[in-house]
PDB file of N, CA and C in Angstrom:
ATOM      1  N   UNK A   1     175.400 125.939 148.533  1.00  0.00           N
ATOM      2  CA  UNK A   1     174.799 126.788 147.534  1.00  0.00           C
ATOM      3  C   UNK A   1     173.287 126.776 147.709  1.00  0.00           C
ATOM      4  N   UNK A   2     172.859 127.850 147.193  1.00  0.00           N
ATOM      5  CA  UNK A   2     171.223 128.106 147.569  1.00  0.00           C
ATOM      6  C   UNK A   2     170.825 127.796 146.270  1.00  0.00           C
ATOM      7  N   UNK A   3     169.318 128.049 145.658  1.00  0.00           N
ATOM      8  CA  UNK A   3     168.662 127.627 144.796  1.00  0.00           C
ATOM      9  C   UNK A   3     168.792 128.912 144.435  1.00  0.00           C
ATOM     10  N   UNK A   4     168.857 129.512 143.102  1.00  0.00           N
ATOM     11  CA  UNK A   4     168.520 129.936 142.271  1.00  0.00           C
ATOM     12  C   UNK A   4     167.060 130.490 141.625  1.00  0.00           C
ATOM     13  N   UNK A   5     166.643 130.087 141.770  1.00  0.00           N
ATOM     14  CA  UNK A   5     164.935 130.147 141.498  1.00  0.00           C
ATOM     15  C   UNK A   5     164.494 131.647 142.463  1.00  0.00           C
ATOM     16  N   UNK A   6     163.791 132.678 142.595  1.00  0.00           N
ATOM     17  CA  UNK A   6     163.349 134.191 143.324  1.00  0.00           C
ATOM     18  C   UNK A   6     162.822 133.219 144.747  1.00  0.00           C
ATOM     19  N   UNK A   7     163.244 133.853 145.523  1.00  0.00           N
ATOM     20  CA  UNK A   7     163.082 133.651 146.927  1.00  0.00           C
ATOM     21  C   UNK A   7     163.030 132.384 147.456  1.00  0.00           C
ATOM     22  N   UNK A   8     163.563 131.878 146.719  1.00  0.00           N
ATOM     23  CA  UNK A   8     163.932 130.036 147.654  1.00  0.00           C
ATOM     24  C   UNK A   8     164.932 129.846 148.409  1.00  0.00           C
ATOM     25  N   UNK A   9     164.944 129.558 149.223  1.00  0.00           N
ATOM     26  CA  UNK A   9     166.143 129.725 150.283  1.00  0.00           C
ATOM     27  C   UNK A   9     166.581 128.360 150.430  1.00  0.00           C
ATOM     28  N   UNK A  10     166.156 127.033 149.514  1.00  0.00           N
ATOM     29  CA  UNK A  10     166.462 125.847 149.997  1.00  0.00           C
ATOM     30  C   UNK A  10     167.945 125.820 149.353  1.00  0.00           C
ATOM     31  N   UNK A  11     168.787 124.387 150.071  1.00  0.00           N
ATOM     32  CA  UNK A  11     169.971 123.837 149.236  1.00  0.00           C
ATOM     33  C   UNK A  11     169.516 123.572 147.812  1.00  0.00           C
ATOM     34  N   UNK A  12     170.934 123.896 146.852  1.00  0.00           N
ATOM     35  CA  UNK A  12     170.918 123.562 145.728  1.00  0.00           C
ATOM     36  C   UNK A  12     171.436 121.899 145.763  1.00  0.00           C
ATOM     37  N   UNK A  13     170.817 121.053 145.009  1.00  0.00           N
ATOM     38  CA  UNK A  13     171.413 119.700 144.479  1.00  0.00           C
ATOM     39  C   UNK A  13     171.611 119.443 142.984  1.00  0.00           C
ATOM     40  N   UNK A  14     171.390 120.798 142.341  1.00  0.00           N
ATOM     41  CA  UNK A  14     171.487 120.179 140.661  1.00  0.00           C
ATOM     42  C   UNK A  14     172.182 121.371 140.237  1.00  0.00           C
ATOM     43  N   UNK A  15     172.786 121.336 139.553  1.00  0.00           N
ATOM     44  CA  UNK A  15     173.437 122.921 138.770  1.00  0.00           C
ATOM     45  C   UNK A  15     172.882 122.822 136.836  1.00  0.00           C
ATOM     46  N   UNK A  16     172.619 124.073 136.803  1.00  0.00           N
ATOM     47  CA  UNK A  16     172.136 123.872 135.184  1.00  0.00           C
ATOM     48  C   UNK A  16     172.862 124.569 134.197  1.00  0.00           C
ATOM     49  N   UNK A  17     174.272 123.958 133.862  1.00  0.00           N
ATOM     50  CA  UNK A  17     174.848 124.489 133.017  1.00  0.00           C
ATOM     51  C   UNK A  17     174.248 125.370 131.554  1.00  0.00           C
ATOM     52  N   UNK A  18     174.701 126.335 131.224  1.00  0.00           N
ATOM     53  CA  UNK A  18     173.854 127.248 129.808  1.00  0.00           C
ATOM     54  C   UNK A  18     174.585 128.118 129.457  1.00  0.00           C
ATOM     55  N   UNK A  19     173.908 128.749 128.096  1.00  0.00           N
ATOM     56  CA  UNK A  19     174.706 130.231 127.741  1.00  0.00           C
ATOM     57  C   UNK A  19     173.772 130.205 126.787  1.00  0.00           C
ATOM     58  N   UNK A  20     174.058 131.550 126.011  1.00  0.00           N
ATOM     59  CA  UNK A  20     172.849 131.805 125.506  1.00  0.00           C
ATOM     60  C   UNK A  20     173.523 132.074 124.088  1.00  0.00           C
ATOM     61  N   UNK A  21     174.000 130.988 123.044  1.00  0.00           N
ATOM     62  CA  UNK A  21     174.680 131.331 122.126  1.00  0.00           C
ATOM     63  C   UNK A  21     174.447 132.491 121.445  1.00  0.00           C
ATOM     64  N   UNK A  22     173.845 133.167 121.062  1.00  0.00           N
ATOM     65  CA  UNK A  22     173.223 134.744 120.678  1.00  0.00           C
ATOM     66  C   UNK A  22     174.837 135.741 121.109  1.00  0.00           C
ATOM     67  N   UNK A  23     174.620 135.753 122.801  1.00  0.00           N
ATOM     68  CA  UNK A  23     175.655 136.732 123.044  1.00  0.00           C
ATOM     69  C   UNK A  23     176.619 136.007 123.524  1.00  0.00           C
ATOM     70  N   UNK A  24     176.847 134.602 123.856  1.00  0.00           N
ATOM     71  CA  UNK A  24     178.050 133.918 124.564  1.00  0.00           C
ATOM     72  C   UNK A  24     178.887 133.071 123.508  1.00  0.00           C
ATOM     73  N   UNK A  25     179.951 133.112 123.804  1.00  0.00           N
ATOM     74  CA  UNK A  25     181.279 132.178 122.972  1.00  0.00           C
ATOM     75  C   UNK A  25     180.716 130.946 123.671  1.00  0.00           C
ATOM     76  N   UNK A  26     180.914 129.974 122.844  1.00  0.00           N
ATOM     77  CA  UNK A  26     181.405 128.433 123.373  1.00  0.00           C
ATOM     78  C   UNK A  26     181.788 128.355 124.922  1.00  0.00           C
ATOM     79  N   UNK A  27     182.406 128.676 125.183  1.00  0.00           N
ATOM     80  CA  UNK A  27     183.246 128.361 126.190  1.00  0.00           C
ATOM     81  C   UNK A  27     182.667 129.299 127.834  1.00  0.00           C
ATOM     82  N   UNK A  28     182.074 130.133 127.170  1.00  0.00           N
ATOM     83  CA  UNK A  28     181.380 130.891 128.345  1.00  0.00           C
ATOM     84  C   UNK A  28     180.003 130.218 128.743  1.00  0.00           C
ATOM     85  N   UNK A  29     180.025 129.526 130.304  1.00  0.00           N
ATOM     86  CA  UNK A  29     179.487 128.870 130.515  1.00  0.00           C
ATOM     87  C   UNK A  29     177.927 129.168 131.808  1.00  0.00           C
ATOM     88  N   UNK A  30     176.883 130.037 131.927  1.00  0.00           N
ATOM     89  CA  UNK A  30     176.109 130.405 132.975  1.00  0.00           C
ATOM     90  C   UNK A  30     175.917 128.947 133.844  1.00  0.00           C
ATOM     91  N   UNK A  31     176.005 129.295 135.228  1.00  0.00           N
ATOM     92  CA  UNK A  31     175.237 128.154 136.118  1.00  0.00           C
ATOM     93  C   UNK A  31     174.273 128.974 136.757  1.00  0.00           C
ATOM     94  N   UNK A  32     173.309 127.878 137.060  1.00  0.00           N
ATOM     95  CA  UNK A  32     171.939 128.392 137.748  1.00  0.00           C
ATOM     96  C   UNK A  32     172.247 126.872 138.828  1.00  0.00           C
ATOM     97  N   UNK A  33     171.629 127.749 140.328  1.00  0.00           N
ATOM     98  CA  UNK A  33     172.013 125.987 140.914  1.00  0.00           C
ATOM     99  C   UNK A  33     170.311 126.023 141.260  1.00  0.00           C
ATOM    100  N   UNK A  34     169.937 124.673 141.280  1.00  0.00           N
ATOM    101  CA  UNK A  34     168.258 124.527 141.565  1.00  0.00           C
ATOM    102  C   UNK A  34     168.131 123.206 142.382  1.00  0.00           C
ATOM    103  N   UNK A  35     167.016 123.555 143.494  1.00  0.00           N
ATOM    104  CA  UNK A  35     166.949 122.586 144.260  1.00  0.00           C
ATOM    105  C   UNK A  35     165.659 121.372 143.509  1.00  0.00           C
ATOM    106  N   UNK A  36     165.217 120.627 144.149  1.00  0.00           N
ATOM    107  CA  UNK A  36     164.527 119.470 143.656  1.00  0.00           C
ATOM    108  C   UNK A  36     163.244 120.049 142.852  1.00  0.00           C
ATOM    109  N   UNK A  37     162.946 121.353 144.115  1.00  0.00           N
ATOM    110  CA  UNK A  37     161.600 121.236 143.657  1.00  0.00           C
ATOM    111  C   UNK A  37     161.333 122.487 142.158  1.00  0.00           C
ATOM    112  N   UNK A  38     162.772 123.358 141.996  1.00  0.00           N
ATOM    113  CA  UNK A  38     162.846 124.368 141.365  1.00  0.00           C
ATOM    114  C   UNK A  38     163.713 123.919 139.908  1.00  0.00           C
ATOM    115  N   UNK A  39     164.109 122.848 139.787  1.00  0.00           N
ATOM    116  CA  UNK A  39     165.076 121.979 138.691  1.00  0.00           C
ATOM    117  C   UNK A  39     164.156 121.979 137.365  1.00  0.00           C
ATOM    118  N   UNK A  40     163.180 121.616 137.616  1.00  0.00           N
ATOM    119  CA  UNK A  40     161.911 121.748 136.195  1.00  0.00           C
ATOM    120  C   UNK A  40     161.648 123.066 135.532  1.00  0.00           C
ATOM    121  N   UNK A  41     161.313 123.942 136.587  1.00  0.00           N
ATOM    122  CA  UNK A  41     160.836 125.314 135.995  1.00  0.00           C
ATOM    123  C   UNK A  41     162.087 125.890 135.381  1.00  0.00           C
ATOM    124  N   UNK A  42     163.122 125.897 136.187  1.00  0.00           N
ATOM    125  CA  UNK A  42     164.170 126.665 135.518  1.00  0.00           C
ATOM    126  C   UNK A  42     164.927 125.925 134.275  1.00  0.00           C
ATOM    127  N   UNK A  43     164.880 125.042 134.401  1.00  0.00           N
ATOM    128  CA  UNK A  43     165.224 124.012 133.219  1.00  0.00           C
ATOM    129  C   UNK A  43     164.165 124.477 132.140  1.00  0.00           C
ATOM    130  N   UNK A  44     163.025 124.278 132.094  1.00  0.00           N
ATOM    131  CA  UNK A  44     161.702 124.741 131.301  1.00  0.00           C
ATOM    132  C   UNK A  44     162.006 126.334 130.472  1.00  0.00           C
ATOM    133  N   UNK A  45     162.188 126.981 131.417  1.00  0.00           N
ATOM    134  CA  UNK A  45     162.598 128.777 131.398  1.00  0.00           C
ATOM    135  C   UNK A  45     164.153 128.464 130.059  1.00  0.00           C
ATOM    136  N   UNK A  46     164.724 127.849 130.454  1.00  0.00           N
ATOM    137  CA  UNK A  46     166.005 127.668 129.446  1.00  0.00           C
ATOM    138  C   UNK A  46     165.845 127.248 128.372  1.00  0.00           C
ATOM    139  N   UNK A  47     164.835 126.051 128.295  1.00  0.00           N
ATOM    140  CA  UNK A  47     164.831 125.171 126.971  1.00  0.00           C
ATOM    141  C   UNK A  47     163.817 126.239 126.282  1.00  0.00           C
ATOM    142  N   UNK A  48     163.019 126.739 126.512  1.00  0.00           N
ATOM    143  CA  UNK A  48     161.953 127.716 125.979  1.00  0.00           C
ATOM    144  C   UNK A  48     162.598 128.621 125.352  1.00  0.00           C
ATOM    145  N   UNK A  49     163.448 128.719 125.580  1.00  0.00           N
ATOM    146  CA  UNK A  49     164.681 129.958 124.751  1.00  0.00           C
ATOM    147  C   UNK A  49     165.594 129.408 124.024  1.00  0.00           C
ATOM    148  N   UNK A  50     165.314 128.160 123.553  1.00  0.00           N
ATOM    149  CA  UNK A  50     166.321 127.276 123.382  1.00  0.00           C
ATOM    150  C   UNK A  50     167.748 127.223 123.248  1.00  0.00           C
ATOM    151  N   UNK A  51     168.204 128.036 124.356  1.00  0.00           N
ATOM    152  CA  UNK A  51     169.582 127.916 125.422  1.00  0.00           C
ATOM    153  C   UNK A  51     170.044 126.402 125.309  1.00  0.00           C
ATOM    154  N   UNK A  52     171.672 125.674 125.115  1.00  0.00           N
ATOM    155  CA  UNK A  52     172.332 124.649 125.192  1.00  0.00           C
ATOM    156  C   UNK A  52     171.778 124.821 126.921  1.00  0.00           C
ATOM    157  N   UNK A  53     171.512 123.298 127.519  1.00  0.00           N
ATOM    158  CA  UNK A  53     171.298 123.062 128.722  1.00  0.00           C
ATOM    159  C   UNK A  53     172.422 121.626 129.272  1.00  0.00           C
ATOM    160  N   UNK A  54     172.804 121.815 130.698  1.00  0.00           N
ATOM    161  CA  UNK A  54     173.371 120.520 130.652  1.00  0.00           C
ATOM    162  C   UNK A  54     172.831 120.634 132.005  1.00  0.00           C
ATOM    163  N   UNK A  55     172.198 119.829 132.732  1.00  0.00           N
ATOM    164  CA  UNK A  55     172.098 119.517 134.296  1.00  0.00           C
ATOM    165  C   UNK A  55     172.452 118.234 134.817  1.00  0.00           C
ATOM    166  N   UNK A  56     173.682 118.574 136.328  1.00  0.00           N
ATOM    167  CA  UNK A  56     174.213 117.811 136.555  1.00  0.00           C
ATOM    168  C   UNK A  56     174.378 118.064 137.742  1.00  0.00           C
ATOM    169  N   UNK A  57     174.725 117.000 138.880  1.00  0.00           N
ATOM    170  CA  UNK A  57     174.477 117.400 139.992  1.00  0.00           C
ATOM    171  C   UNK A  57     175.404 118.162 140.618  1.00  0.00           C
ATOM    172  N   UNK A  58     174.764 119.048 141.939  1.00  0.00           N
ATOM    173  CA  UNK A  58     175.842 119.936 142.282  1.00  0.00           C
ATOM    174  C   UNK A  58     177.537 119.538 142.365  1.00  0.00           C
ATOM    175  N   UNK A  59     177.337 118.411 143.331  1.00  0.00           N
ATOM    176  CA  UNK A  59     178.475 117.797 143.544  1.00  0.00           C
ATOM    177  C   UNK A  59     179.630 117.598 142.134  1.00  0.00           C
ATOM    178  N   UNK A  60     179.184 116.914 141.403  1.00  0.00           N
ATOM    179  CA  UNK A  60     179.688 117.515 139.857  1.00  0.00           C
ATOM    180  C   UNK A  60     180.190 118.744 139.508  1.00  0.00           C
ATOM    181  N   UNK A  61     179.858 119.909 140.003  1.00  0.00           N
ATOM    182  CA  UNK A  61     180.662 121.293 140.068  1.00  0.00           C
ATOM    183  C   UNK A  61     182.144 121.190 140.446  1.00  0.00           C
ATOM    184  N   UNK A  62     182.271 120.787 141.298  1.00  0.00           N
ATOM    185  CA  UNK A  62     184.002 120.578 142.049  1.00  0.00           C
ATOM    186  C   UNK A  62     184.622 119.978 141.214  1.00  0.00           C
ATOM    187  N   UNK A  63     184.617 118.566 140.234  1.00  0.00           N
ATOM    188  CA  UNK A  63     185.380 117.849 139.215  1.00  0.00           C
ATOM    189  C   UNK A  63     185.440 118.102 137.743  1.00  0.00           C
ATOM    190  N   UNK A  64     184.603 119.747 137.694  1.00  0.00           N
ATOM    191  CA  UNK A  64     184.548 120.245 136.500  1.00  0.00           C
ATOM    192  C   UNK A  64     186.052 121.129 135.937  1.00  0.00           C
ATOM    193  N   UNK A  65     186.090 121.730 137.748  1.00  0.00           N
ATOM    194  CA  UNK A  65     186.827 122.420 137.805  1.00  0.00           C
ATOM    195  C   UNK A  65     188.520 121.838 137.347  1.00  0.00           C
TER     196      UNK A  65
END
């Protein structure tokens, strides 16, 4: 998986679980995947909207399932 963040082409290592209770049910869940150096800003960008956030590492994606 790539990063998430506009024109970063690095590997993702963190995924940032969200939704934006406003228009999402519970259960509807957005991922953003972000690499090391892009994990802050986009995390930042979420909590600023104060969006539910959960970040966890990519690898963690597969045992969600």
């Amino acid at each position: 998986m790539k990063c998430s963040a506009r024109g970063c082409l690095e590997d993702a290592v963190w995924a940032l679980k969200w939704r934006n209770p406003s228009i999402h049910p519970d259960a509807r869940v957005k991922i953003w995947c972000a690499c090391d150096t892009h994990r802050t800003t986009l995390a930042e960008f979420l909590t600023m909207r104060s969006f539910p956030l959960e970040i966890v590492p990519v690898e963690a994606l597969d045992s969600d399932a």
